[in-house]
PDB file of N, CA and C in Angstrom:
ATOM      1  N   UNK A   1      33.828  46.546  21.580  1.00  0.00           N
ATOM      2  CA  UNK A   1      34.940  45.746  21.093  1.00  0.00           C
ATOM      3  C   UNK A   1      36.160  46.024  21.963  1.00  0.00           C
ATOM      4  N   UNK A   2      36.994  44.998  21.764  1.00  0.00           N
ATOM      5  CA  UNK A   2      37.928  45.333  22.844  1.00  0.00           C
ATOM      6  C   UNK A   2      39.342  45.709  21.884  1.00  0.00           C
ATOM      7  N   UNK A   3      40.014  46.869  22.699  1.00  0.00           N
ATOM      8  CA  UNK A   3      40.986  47.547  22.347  1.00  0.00           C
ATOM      9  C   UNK A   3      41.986  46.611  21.585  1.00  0.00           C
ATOM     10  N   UNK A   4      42.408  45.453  22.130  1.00  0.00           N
ATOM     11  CA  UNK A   4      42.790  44.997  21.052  1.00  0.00           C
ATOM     12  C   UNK A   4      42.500  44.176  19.420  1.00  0.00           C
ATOM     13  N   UNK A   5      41.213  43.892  19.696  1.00  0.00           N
ATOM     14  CA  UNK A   5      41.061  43.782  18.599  1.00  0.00           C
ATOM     15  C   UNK A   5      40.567  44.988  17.291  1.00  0.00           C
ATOM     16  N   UNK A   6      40.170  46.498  18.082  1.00  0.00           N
ATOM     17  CA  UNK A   6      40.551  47.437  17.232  1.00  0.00           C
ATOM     18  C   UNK A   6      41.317  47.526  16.804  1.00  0.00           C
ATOM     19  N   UNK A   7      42.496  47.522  17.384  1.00  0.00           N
ATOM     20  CA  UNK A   7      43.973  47.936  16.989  1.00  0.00           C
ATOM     21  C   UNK A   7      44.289  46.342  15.578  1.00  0.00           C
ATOM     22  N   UNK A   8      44.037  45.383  15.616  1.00  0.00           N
ATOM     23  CA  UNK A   8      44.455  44.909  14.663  1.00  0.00           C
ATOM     24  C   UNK A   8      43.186  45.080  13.704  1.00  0.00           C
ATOM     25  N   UNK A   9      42.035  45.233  13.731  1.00  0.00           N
ATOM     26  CA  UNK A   9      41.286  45.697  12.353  1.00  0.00           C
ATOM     27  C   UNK A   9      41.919  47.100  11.662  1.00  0.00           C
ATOM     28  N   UNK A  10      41.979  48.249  13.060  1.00  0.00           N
ATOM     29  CA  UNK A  10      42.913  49.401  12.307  1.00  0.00           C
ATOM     30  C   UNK A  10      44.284  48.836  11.480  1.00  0.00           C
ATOM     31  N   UNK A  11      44.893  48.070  12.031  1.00  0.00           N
ATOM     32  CA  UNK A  11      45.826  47.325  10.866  1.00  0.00           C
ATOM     33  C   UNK A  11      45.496  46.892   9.806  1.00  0.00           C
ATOM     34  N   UNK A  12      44.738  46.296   9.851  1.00  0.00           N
ATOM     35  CA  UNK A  12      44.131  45.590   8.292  1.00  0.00           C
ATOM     36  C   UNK A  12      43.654  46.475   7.728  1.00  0.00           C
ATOM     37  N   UNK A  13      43.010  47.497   7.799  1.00  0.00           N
ATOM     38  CA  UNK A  13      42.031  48.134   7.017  1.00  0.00           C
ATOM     39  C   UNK A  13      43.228  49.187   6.400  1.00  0.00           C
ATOM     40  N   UNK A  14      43.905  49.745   7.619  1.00  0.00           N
ATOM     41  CA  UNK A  14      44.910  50.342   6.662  1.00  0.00           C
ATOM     42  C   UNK A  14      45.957  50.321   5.698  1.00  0.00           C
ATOM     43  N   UNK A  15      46.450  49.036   6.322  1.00  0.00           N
ATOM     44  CA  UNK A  15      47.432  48.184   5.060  1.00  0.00           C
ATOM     45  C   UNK A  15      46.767  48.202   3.469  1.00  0.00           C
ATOM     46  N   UNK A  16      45.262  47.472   3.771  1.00  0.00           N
ATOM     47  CA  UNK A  16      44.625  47.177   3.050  1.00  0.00           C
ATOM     48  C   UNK A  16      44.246  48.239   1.902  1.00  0.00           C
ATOM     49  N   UNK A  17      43.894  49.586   2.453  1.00  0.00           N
ATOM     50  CA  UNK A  17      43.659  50.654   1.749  1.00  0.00           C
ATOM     51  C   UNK A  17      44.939  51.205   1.521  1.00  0.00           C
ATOM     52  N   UNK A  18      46.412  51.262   1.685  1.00  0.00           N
ATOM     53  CA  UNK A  18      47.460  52.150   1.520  1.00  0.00           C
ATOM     54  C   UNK A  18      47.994  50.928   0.179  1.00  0.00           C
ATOM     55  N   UNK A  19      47.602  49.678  -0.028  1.00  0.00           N
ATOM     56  CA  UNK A  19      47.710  48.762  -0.915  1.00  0.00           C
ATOM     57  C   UNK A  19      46.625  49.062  -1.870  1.00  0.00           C
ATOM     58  N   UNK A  20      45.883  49.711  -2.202  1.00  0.00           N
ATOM     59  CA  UNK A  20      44.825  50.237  -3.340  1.00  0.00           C
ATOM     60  C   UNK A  20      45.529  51.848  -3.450  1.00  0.00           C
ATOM     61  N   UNK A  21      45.841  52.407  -3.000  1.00  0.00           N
ATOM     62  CA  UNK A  21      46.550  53.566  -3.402  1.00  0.00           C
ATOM     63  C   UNK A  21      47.603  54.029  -3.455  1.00  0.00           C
ATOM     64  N   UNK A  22      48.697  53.294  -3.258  1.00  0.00           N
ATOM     65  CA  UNK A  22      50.229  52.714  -3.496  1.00  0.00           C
ATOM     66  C   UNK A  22      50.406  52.025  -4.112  1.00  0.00           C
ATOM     67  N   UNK A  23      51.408  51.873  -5.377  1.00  0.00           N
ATOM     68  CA  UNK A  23      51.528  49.891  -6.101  1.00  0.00           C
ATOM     69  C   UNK A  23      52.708  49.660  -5.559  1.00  0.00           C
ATOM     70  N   UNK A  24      53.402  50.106  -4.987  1.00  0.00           N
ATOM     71  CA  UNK A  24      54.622  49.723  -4.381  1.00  0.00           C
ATOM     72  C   UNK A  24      54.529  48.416  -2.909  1.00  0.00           C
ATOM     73  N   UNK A  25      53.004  48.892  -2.493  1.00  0.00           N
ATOM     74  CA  UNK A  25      53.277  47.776  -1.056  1.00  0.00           C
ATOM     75  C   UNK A  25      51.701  46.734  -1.952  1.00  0.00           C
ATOM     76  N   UNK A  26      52.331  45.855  -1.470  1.00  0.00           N
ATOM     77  CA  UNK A  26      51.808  44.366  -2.661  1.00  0.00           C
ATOM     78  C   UNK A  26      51.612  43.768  -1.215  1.00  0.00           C
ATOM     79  N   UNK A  27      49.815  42.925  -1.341  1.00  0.00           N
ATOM     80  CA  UNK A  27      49.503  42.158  -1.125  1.00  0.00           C
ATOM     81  C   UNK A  27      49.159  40.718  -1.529  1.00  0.00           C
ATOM     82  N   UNK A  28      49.465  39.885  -1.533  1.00  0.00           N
ATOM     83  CA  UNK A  28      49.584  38.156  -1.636  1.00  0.00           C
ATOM     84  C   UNK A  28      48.531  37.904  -2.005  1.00  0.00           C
ATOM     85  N   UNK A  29      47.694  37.730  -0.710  1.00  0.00           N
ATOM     86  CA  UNK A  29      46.499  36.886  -0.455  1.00  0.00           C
ATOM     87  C   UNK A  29      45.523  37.684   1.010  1.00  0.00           C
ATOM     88  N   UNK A  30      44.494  37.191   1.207  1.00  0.00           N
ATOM     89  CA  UNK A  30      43.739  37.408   2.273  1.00  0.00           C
ATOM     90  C   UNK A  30      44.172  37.148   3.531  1.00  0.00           C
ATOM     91  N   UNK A  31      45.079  36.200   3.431  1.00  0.00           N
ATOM     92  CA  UNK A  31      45.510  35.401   4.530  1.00  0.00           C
ATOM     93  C   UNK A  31      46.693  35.551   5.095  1.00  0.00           C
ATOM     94  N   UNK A  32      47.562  36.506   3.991  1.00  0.00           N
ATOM     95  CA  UNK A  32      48.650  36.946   4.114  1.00  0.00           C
ATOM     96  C   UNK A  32      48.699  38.617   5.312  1.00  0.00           C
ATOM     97  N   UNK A  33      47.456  39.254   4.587  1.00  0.00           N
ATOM     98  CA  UNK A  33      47.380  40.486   5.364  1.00  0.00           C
ATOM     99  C   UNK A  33      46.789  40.046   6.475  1.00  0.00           C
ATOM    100  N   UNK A  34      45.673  39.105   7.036  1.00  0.00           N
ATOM    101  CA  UNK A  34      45.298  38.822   8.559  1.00  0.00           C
ATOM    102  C   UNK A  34      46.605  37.893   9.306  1.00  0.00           C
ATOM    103  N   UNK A  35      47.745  37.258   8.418  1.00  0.00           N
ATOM    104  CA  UNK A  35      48.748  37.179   9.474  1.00  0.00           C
ATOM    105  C   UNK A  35      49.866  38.573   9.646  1.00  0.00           C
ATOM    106  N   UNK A  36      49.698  39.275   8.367  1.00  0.00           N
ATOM    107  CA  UNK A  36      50.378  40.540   8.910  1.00  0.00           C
ATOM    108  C   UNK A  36      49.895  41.080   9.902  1.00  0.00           C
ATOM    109  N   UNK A  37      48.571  41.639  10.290  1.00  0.00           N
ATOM    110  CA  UNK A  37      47.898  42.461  10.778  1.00  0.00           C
ATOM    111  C   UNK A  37      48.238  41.537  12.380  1.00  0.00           C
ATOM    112  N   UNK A  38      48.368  40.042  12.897  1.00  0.00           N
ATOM    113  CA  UNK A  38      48.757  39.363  13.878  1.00  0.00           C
ATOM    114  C   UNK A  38      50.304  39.956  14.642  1.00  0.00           C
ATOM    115  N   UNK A  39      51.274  39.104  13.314  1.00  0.00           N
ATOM    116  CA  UNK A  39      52.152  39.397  13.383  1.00  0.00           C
ATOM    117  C   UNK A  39      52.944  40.671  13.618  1.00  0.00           C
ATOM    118  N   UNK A  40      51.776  41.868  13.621  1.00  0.00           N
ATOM    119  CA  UNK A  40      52.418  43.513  13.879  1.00  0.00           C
ATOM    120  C   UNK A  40      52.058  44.007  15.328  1.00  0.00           C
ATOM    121  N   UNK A  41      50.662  42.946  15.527  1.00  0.00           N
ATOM    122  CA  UNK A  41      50.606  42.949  16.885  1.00  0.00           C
ATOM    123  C   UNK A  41      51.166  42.697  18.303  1.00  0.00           C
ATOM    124  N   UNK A  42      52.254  41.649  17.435  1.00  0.00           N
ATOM    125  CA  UNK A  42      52.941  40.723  18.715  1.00  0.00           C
ATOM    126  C   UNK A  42      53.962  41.449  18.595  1.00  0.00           C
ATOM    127  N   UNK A  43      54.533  42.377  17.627  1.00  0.00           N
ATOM    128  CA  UNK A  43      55.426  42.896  17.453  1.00  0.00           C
ATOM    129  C   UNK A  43      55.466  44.211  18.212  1.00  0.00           C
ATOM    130  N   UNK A  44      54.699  44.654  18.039  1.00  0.00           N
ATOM    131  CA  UNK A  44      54.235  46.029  18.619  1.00  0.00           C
ATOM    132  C   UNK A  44      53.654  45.958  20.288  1.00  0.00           C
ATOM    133  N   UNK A  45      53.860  44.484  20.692  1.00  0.00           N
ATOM    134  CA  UNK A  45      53.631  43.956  21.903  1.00  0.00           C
ATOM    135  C   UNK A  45      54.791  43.941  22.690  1.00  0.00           C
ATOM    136  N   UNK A  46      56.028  43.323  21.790  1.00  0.00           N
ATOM    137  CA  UNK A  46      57.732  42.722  22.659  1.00  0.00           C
ATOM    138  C   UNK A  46      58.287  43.962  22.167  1.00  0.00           C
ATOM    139  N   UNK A  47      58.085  44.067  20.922  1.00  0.00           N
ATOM    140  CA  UNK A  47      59.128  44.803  20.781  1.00  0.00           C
ATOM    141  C   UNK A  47      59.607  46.479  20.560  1.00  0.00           C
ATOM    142  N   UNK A  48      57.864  47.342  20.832  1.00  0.00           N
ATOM    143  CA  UNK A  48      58.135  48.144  20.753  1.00  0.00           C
ATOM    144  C   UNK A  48      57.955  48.928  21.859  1.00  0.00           C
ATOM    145  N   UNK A  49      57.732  48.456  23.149  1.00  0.00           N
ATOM    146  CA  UNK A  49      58.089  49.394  24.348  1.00  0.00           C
ATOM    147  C   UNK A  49      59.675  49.278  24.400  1.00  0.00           C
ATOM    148  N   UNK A  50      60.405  48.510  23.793  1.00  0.00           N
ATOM    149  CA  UNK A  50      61.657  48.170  23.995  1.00  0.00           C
ATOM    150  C   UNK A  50      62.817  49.447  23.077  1.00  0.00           C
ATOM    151  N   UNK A  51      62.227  49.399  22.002  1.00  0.00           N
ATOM    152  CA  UNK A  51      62.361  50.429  21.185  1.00  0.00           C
ATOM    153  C   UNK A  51      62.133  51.686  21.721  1.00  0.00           C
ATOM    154  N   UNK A  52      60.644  52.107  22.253  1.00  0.00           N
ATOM    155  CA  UNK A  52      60.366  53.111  22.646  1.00  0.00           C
ATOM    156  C   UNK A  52      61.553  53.813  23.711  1.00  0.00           C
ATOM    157  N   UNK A  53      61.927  52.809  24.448  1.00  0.00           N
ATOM    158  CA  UNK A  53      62.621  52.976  25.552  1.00  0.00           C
ATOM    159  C   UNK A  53      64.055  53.480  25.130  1.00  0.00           C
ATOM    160  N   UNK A  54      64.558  52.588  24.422  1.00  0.00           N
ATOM    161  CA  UNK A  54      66.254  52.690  23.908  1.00  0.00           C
ATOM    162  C   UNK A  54      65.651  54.244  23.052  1.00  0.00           C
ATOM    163  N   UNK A  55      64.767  55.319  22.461  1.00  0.00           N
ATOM    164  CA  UNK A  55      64.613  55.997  21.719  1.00  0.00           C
ATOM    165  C   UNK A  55      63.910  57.057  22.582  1.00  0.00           C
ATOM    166  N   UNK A  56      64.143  57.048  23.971  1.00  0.00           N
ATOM    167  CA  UNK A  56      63.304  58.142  24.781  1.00  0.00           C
ATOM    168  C   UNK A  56      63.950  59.397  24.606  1.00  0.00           C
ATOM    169  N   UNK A  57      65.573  59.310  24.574  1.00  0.00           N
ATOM    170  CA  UNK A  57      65.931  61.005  25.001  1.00  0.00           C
ATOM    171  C   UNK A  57      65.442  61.243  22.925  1.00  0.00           C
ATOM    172  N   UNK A  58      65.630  60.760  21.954  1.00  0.00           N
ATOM    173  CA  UNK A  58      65.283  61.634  20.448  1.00  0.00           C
ATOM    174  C   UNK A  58      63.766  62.226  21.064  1.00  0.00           C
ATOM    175  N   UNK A  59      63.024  60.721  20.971  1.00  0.00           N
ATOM    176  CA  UNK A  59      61.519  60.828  21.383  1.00  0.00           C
ATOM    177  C   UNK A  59      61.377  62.365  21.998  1.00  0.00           C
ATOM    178  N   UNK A  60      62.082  62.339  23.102  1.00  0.00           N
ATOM    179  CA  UNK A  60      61.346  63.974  23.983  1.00  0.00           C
ATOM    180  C   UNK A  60      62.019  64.994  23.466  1.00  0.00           C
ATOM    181  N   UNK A  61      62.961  65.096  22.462  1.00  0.00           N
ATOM    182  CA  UNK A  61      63.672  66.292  21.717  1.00  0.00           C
ATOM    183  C   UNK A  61      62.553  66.486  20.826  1.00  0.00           C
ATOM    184  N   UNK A  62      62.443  65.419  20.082  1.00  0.00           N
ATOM    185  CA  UNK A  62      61.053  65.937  19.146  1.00  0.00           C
ATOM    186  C   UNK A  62      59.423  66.067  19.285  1.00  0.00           C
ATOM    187  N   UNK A  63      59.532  66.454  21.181  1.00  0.00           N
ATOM    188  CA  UNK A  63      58.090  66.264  21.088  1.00  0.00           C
ATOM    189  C   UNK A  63      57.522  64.632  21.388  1.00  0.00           C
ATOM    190  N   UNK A  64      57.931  63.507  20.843  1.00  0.00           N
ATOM    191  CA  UNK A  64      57.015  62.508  20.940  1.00  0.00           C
ATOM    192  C   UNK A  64      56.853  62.182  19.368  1.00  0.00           C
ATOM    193  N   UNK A  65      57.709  62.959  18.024  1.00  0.00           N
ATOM    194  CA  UNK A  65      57.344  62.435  16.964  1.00  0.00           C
ATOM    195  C   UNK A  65      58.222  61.555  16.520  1.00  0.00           C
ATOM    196  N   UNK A  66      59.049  61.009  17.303  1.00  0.00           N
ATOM    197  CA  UNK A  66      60.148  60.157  16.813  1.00  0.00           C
ATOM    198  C   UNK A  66      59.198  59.070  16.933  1.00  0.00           C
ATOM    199  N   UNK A  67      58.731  58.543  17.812  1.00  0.00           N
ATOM    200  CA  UNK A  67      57.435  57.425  17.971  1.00  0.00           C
ATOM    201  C   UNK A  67      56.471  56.784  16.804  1.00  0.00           C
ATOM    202  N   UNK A  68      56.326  58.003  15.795  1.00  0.00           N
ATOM    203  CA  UNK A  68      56.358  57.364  14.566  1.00  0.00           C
ATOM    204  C   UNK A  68      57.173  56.344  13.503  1.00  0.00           C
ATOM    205  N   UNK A  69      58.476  57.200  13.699  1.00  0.00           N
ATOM    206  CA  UNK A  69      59.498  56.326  13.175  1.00  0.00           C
ATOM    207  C   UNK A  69      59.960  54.729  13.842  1.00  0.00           C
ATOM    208  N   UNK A  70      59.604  54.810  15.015  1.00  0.00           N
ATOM    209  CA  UNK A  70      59.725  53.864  15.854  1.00  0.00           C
ATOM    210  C   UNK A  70      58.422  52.853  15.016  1.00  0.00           C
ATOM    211  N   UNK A  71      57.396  52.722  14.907  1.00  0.00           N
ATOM    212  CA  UNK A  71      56.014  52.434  14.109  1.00  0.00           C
ATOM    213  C   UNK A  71      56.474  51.785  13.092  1.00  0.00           C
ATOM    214  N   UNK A  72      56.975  52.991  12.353  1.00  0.00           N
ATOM    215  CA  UNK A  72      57.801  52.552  10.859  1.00  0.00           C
ATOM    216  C   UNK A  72      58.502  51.501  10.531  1.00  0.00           C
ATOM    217  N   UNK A  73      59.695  51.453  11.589  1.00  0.00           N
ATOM    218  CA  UNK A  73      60.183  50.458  12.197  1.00  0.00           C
ATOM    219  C   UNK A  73      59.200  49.117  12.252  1.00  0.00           C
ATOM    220  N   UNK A  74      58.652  48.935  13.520  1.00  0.00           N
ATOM    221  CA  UNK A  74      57.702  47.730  13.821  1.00  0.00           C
ATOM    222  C   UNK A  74      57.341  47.169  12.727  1.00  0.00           C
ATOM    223  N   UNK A  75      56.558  48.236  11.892  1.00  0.00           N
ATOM    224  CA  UNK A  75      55.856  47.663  10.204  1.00  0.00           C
ATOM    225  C   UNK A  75      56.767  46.819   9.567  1.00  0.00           C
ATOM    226  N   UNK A  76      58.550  47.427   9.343  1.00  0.00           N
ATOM    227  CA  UNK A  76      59.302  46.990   8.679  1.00  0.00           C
ATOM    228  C   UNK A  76      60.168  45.386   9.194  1.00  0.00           C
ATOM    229  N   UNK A  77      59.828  45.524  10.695  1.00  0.00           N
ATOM    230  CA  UNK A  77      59.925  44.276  11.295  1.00  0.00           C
ATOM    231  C   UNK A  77      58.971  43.177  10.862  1.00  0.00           C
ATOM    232  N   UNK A  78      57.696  42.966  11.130  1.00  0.00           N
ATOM    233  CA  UNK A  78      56.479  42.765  10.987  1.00  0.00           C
ATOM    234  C   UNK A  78      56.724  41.986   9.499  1.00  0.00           C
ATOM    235  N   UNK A  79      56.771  43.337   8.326  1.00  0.00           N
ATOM    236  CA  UNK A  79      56.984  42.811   6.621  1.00  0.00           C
ATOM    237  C   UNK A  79      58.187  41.987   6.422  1.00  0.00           C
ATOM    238  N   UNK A  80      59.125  42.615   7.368  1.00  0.00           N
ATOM    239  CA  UNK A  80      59.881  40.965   6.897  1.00  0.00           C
ATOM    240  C   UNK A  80      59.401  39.543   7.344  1.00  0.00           C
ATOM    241  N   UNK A  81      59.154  39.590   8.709  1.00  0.00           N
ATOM    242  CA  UNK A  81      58.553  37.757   8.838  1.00  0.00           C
ATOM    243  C   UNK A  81      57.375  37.475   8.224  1.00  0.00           C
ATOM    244  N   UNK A  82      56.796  38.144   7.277  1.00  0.00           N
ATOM    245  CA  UNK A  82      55.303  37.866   6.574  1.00  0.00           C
ATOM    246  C   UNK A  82      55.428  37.504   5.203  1.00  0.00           C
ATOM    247  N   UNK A  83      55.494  36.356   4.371  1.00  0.00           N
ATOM    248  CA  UNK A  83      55.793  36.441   3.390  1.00  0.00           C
ATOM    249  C   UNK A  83      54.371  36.627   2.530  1.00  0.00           C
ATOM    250  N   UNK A  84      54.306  37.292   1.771  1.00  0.00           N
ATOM    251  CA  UNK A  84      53.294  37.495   0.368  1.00  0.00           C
ATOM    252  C   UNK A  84      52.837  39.022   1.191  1.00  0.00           C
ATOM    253  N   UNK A  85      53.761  39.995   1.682  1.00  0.00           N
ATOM    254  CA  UNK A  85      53.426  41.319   1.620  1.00  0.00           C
ATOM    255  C   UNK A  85      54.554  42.023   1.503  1.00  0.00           C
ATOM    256  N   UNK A  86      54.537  42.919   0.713  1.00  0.00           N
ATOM    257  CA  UNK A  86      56.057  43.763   0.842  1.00  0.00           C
ATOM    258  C   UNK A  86      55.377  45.224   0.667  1.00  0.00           C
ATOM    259  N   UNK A  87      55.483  45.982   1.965  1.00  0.00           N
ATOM    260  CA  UNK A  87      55.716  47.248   2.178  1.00  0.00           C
ATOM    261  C   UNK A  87      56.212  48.372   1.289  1.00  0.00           C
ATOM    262  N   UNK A  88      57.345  47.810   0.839  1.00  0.00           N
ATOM    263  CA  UNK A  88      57.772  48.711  -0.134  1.00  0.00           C
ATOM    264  C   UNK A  88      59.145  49.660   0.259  1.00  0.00           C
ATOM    265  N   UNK A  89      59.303  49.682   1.431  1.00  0.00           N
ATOM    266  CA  UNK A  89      60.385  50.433   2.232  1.00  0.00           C
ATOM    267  C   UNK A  89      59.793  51.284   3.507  1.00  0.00           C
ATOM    268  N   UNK A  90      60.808  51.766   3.669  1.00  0.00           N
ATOM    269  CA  UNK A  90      60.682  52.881   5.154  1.00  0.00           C
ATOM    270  C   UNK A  90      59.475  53.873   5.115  1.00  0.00           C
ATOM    271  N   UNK A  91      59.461  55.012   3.880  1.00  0.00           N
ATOM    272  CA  UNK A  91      58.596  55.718   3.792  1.00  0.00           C
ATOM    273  C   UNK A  91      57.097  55.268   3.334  1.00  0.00           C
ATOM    274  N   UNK A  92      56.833  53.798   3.009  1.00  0.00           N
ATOM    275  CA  UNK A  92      55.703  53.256   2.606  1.00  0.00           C
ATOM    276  C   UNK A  92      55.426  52.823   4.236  1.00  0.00           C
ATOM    277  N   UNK A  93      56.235  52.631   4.762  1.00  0.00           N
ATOM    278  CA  UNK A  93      55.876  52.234   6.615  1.00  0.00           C
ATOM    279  C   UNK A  93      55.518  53.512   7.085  1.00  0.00           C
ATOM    280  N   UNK A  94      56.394  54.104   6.792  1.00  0.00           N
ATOM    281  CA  UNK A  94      56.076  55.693   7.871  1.00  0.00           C
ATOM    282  C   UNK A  94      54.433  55.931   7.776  1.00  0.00           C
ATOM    283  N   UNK A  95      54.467  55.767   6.242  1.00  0.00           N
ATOM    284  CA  UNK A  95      52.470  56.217   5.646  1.00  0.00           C
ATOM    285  C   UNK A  95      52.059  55.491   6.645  1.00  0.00           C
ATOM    286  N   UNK A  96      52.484  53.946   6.751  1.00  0.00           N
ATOM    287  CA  UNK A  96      51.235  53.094   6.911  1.00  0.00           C
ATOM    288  C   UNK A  96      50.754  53.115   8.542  1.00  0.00           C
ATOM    289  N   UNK A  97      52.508  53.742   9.427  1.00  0.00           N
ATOM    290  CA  UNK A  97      52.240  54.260  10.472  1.00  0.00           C
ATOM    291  C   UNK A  97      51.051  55.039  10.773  1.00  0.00           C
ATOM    292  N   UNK A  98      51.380  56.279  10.012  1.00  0.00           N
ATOM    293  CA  UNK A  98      50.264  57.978  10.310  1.00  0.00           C
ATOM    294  C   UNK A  98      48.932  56.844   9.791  1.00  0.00           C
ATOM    295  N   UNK A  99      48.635  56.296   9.124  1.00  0.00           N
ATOM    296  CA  UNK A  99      47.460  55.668   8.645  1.00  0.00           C
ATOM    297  C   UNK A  99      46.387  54.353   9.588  1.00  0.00           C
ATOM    298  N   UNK A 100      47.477  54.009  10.261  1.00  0.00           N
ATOM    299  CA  UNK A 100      46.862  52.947  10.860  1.00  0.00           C
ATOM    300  C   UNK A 100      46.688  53.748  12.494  1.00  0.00           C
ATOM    301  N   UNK A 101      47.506  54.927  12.622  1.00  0.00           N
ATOM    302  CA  UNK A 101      46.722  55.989  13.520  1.00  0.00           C
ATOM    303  C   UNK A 101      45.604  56.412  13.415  1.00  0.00           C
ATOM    304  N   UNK A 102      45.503  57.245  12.379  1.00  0.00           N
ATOM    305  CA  UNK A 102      44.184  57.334  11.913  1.00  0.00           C
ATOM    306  C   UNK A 102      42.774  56.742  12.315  1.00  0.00           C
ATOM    307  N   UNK A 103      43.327  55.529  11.676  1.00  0.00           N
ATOM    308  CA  UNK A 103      42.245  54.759  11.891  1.00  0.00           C
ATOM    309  C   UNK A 103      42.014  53.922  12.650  1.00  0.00           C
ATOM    310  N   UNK A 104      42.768  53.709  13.867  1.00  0.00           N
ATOM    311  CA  UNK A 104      42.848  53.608  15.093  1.00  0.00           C
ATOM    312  C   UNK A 104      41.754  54.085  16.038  1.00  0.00           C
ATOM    313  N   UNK A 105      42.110  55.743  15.806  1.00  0.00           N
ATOM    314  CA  UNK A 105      41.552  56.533  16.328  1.00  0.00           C
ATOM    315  C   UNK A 105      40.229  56.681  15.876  1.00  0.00           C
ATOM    316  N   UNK A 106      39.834  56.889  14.354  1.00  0.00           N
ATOM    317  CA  UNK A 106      38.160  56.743  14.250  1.00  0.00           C
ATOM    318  C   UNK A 106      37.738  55.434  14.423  1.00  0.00           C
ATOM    319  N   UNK A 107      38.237  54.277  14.633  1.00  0.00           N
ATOM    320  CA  UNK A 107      37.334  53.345  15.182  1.00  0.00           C
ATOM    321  C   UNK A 107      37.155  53.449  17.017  1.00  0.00           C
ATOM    322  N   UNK A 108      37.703  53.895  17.432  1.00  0.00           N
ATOM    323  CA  UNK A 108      37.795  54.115  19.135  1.00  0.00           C
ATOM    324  C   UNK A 108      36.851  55.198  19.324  1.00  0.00           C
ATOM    325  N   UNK A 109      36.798  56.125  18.528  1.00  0.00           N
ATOM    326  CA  UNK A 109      35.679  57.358  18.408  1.00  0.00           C
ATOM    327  C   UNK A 109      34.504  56.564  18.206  1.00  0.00           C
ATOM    328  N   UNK A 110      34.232  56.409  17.568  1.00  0.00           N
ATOM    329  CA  UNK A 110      32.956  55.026  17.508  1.00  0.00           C
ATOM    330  C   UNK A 110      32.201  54.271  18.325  1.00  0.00           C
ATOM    331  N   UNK A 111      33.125  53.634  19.622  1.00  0.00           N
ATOM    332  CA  UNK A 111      32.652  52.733  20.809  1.00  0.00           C
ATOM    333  C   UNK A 111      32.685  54.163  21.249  1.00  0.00           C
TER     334      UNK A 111
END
């Protein structure tokens, strides 16, 4: 499979599961989370080397963990142009960040 379309199933699957064990981030419809899971892509396409960049000198003070928050961010970009999903706030992004790492990463372990 190709890297990008991991990266948006790791989106879906994690949204999807942090929405069965959170009631705070609410899903719509089916159709709502496969245009989220789009829409975080293109996002995480323009707009977050851009971010990354304006956030390099925190980024290398902390190691490289500011890059999460940066994530957090994207998500919270992302949930606003998507209507029938709401996140829930910052720290329901941060999760969904570390989460859609996760599972990022065990689907790439896989191929």
């Amino acid at each position: 499979m190709s890297k990008l379309f991991i990266k948006y199933i790791s989106i879906i699957i994690a949204i999807y599961l942090l929405s069965l064990v959170i009631p705070s981030i609410y899903i719509g419809s089916i159709s709502a989370l496969l245009i989220m899971g789009l829409v975080l892509l293109v996002v995480n396409f323009i707009l977050k080397p851009i971010l990354l960049l304006i956030t390099l000198p925190v980024s290398l003070l902390t190691l490289g963990l500011f890059s999460f928050i940066v994530n957090a961010w994207t998500i919270m970009i992302a949930d606003h142009f998507v209507t029938g999903i709401s996140m829930g706030g910052f720290l329901n992004s941060l999760l969904a960040a570390f989460v859609i790492v996760i599972v990022n990463h065990m689907l790439k372990d896989r191929n």
